[in-house]
PDB file of N, CA and C in Angstrom:
ATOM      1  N   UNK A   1     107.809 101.970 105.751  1.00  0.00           N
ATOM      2  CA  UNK A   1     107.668 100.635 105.183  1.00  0.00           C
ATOM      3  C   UNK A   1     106.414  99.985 105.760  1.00  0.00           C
ATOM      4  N   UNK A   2     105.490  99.413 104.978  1.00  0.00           N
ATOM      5  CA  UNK A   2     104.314  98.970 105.229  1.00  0.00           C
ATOM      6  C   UNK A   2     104.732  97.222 104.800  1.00  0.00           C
ATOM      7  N   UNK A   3     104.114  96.444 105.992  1.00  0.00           N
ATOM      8  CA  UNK A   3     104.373  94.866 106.070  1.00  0.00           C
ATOM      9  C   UNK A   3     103.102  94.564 106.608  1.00  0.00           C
ATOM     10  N   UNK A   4     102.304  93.352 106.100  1.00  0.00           N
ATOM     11  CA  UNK A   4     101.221  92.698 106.667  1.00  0.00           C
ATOM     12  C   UNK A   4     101.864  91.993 108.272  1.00  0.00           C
ATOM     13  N   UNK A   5     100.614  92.092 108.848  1.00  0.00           N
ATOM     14  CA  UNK A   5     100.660  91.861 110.009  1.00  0.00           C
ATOM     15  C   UNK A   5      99.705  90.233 110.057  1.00  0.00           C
ATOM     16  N   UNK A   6     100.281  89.218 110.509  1.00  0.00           N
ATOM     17  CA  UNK A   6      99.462  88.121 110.370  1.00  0.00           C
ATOM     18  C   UNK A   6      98.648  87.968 111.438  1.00  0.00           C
ATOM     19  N   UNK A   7      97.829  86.743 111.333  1.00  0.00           N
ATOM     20  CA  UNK A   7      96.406  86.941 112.398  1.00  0.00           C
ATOM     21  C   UNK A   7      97.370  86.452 113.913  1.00  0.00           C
ATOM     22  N   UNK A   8      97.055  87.055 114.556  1.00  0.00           N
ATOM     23  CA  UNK A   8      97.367  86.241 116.147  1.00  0.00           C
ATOM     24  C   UNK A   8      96.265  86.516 117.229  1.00  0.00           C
ATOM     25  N   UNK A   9      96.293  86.658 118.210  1.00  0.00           N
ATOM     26  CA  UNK A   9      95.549  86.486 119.313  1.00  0.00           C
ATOM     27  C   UNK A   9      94.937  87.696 120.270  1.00  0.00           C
ATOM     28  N   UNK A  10      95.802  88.487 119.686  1.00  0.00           N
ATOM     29  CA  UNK A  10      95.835  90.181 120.306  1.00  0.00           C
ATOM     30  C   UNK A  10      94.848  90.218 120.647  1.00  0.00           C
ATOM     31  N   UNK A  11      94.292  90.602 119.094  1.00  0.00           N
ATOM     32  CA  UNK A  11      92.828  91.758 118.509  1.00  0.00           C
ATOM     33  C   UNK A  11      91.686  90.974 119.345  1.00  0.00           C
ATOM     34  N   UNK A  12      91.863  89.520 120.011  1.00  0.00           N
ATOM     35  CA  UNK A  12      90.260  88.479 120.126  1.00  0.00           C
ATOM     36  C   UNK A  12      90.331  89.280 121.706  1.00  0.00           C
ATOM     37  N   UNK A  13      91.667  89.838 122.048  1.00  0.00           N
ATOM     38  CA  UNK A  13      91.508  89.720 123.820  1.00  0.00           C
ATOM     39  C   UNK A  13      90.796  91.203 124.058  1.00  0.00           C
ATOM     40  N   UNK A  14      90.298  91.485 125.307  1.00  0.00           N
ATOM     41  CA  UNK A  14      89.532  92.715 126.090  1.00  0.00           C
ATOM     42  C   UNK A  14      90.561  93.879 126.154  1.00  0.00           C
ATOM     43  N   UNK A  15      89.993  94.639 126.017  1.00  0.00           N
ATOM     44  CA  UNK A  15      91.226  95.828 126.272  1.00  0.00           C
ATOM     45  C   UNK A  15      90.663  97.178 126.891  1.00  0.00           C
ATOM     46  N   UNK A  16      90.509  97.500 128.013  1.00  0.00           N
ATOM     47  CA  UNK A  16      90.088  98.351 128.580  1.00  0.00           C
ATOM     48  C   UNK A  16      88.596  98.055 128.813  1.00  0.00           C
ATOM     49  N   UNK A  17      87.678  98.801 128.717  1.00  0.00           N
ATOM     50  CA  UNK A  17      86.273  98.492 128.688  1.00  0.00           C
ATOM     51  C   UNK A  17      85.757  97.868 127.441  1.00  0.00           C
ATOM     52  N   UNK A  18      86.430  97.065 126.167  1.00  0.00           N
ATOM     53  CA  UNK A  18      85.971  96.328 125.440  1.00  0.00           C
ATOM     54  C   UNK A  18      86.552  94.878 125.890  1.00  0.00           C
ATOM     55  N   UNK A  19      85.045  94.243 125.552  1.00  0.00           N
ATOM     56  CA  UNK A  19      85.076  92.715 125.805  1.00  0.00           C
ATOM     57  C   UNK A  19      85.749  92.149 124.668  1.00  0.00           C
ATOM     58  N   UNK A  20      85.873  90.599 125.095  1.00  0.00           N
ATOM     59  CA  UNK A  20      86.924  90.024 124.501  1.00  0.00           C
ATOM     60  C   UNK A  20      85.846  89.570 123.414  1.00  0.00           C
ATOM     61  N   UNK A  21      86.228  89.303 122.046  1.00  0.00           N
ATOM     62  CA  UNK A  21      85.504  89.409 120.833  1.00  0.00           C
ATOM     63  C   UNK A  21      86.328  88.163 119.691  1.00  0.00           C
ATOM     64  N   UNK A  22      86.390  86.908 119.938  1.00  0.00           N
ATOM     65  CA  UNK A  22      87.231  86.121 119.138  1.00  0.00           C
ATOM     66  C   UNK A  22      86.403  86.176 118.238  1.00  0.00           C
ATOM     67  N   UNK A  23      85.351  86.724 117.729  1.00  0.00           N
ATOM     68  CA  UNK A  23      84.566  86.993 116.571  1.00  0.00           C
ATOM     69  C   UNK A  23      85.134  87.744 115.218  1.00  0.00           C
ATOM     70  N   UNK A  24      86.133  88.895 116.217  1.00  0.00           N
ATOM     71  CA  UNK A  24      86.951  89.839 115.161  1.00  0.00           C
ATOM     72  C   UNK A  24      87.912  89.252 114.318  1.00  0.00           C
ATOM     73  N   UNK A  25      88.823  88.125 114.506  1.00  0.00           N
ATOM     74  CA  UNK A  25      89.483  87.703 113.658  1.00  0.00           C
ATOM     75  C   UNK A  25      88.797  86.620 112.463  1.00  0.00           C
ATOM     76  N   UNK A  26      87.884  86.095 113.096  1.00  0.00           N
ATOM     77  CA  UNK A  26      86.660  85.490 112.363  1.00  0.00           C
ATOM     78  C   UNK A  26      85.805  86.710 110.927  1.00  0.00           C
ATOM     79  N   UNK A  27      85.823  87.803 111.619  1.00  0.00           N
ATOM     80  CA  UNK A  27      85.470  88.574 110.347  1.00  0.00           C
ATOM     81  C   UNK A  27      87.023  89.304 109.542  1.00  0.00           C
ATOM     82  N   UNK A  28      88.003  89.039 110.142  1.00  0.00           N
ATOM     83  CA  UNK A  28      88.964  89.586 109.278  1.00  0.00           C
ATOM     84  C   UNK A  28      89.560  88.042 108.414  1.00  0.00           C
ATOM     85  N   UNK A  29      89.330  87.144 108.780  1.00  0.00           N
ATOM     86  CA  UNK A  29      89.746  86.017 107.805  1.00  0.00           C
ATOM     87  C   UNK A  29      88.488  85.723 106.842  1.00  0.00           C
ATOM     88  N   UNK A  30      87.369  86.239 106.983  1.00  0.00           N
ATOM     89  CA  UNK A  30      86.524  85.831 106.095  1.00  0.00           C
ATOM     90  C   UNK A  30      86.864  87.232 104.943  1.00  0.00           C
ATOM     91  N   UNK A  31      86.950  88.404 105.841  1.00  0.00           N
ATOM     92  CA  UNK A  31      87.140  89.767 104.890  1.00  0.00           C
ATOM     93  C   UNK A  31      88.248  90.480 104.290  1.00  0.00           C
ATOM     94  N   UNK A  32      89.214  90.133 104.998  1.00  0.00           N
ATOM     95  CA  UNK A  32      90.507  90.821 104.588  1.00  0.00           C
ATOM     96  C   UNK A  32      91.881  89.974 104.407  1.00  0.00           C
ATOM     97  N   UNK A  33      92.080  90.052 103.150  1.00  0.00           N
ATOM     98  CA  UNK A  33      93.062  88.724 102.917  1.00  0.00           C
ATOM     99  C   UNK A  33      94.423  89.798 102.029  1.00  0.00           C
ATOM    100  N   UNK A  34      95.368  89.986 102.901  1.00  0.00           N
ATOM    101  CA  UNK A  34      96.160  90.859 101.461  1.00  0.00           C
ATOM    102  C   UNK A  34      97.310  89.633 100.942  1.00  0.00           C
ATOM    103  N   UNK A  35      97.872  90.398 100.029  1.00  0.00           N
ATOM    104  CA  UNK A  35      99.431  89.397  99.030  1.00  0.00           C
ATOM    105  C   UNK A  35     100.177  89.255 100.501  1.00  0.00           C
ATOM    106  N   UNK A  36     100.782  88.161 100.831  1.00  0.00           N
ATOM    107  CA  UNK A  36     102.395  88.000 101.411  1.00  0.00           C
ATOM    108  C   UNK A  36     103.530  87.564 100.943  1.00  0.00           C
ATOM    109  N   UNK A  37     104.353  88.643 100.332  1.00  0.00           N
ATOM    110  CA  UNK A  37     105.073  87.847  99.976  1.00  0.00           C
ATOM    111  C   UNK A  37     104.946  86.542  99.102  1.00  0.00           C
ATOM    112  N   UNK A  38     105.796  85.872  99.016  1.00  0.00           N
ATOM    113  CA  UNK A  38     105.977  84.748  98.519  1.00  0.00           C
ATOM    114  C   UNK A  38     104.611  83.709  99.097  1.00  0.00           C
ATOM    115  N   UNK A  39     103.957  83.740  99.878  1.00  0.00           N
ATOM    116  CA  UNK A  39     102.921  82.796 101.287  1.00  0.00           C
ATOM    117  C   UNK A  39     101.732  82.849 100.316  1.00  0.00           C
ATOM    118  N   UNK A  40     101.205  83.956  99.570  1.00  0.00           N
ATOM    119  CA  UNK A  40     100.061  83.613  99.335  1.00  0.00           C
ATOM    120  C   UNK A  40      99.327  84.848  99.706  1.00  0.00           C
ATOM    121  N   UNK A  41      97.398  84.656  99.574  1.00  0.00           N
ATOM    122  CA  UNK A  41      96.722  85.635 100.495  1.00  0.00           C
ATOM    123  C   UNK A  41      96.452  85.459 101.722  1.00  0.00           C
ATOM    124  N   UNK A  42      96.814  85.952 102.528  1.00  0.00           N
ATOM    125  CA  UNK A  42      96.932  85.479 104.090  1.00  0.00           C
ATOM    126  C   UNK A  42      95.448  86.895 104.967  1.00  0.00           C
ATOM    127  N   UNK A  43      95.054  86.513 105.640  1.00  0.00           N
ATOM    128  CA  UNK A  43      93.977  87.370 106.548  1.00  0.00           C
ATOM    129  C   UNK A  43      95.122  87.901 107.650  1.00  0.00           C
ATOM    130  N   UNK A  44      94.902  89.145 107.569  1.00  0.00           N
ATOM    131  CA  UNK A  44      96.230  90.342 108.233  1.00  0.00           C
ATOM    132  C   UNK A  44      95.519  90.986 109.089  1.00  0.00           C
ATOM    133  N   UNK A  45      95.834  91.396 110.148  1.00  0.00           N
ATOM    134  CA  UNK A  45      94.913  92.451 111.103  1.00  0.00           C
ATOM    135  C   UNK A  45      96.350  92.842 112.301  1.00  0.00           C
ATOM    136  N   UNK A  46      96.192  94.394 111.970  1.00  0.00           N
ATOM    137  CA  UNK A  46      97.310  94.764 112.894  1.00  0.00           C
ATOM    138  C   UNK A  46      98.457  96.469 112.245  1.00  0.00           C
ATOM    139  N   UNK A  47      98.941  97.037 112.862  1.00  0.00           N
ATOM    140  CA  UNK A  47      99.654  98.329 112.752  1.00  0.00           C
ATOM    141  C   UNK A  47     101.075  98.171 113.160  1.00  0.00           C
ATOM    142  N   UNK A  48     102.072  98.586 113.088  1.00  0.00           N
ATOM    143  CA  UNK A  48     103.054  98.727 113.726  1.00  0.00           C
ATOM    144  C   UNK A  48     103.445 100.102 113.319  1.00  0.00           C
ATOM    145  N   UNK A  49     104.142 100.648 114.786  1.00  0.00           N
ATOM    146  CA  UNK A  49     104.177 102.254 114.746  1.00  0.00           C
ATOM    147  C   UNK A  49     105.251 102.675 115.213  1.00  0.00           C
ATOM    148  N   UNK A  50     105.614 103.934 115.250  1.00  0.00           N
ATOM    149  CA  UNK A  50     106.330 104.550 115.983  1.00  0.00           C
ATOM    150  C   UNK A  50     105.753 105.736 117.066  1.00  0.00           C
ATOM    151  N   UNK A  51     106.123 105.787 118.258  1.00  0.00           N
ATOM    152  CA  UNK A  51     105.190 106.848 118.970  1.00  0.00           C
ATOM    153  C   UNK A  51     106.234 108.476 118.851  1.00  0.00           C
ATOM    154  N   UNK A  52     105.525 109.462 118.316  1.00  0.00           N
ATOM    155  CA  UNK A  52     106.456 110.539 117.980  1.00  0.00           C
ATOM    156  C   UNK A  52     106.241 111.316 119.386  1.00  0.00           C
ATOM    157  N   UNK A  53     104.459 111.316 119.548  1.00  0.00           N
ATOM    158  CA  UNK A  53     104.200 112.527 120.800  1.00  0.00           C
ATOM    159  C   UNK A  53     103.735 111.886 122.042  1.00  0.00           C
ATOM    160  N   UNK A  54     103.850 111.698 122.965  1.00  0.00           N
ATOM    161  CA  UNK A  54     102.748 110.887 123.868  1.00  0.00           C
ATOM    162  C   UNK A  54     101.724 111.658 124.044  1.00  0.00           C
ATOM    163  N   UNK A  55     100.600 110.768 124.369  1.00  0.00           N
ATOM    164  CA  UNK A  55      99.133 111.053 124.529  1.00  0.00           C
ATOM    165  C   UNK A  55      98.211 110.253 124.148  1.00  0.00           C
ATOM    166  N   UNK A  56      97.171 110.789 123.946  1.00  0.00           N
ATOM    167  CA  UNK A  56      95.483 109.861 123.973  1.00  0.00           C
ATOM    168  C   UNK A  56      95.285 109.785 122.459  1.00  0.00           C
ATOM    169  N   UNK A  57      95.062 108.975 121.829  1.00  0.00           N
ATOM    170  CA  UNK A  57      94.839 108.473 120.377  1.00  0.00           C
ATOM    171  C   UNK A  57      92.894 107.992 121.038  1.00  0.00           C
ATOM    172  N   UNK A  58      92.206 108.676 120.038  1.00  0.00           N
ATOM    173  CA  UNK A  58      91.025 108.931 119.937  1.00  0.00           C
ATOM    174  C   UNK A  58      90.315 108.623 118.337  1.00  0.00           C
ATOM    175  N   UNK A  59      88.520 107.881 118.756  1.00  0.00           N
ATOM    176  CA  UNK A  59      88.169 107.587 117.639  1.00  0.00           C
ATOM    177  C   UNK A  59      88.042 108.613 116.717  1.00  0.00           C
ATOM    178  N   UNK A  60      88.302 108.948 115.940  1.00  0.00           N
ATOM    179  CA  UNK A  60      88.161 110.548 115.064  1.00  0.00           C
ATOM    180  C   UNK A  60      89.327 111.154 114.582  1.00  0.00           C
ATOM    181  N   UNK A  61      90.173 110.417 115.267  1.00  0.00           N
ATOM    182  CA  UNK A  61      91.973 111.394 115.871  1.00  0.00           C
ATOM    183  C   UNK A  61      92.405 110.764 113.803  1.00  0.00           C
ATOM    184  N   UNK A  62      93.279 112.005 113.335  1.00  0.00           N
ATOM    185  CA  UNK A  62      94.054 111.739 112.378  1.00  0.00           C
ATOM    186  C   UNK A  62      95.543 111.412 112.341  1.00  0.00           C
ATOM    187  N   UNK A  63      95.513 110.114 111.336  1.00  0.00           N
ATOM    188  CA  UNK A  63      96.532 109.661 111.694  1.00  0.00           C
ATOM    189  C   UNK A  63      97.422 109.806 109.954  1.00  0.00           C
ATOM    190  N   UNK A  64      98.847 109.466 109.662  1.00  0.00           N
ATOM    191  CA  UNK A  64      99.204 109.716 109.319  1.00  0.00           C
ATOM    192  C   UNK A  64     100.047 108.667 108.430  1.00  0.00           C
ATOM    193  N   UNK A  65     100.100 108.151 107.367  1.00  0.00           N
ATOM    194  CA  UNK A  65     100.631 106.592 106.624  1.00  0.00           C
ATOM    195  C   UNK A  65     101.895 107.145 106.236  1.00  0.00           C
ATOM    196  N   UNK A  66     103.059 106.687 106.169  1.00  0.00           N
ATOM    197  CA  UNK A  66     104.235 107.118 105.655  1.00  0.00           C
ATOM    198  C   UNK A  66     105.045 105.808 104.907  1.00  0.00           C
TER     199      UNK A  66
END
C-alpha cells in the first residue's frame, strides 16, 4: 500500500555527513505536489518501509515498490 507522506521536518535536518538543507522541502513544495485524499494537492516527501534484510542501503542499490 502506497500513502503520501506529508512535508515535516525530517528531510531539512543533517544526517550523517550531510548538512542540514531546509532548502529541500522548499524544492519539494515548489516541485512535487501529489492527490490526498479528500485534502487536495499537498507537497509529499518521504518512504515508509519494511526492513526484510539488515544492511547498508547504497546510492545505486535496487530497490523494490510493492
Amino acid at each position: 500500500m502506497v500513502v503520501p507522506t506529508p512535508r515535516c521536518v525530517i528531510p531539512t535536518l543533517g544526517h550523517d555527513e550531510l548538512p542540514p538543507d531546509p532548502g529541500i522541502m522548499r524544492a519539494v513544495a515548489r516541485e512535487h505536489r501529489v492527490p490526498v485524499f479528500d485534502l487536495g494537492w499537498l507537497s509529499c516527501l518521504g518512504a515508509y518501509l519494511d526492513v526484510i534484510e539488515a544492511g547498508t542501503v547504497r546510492v545505486g542499490d535496487t530497490i523494490t515498490l510493492c
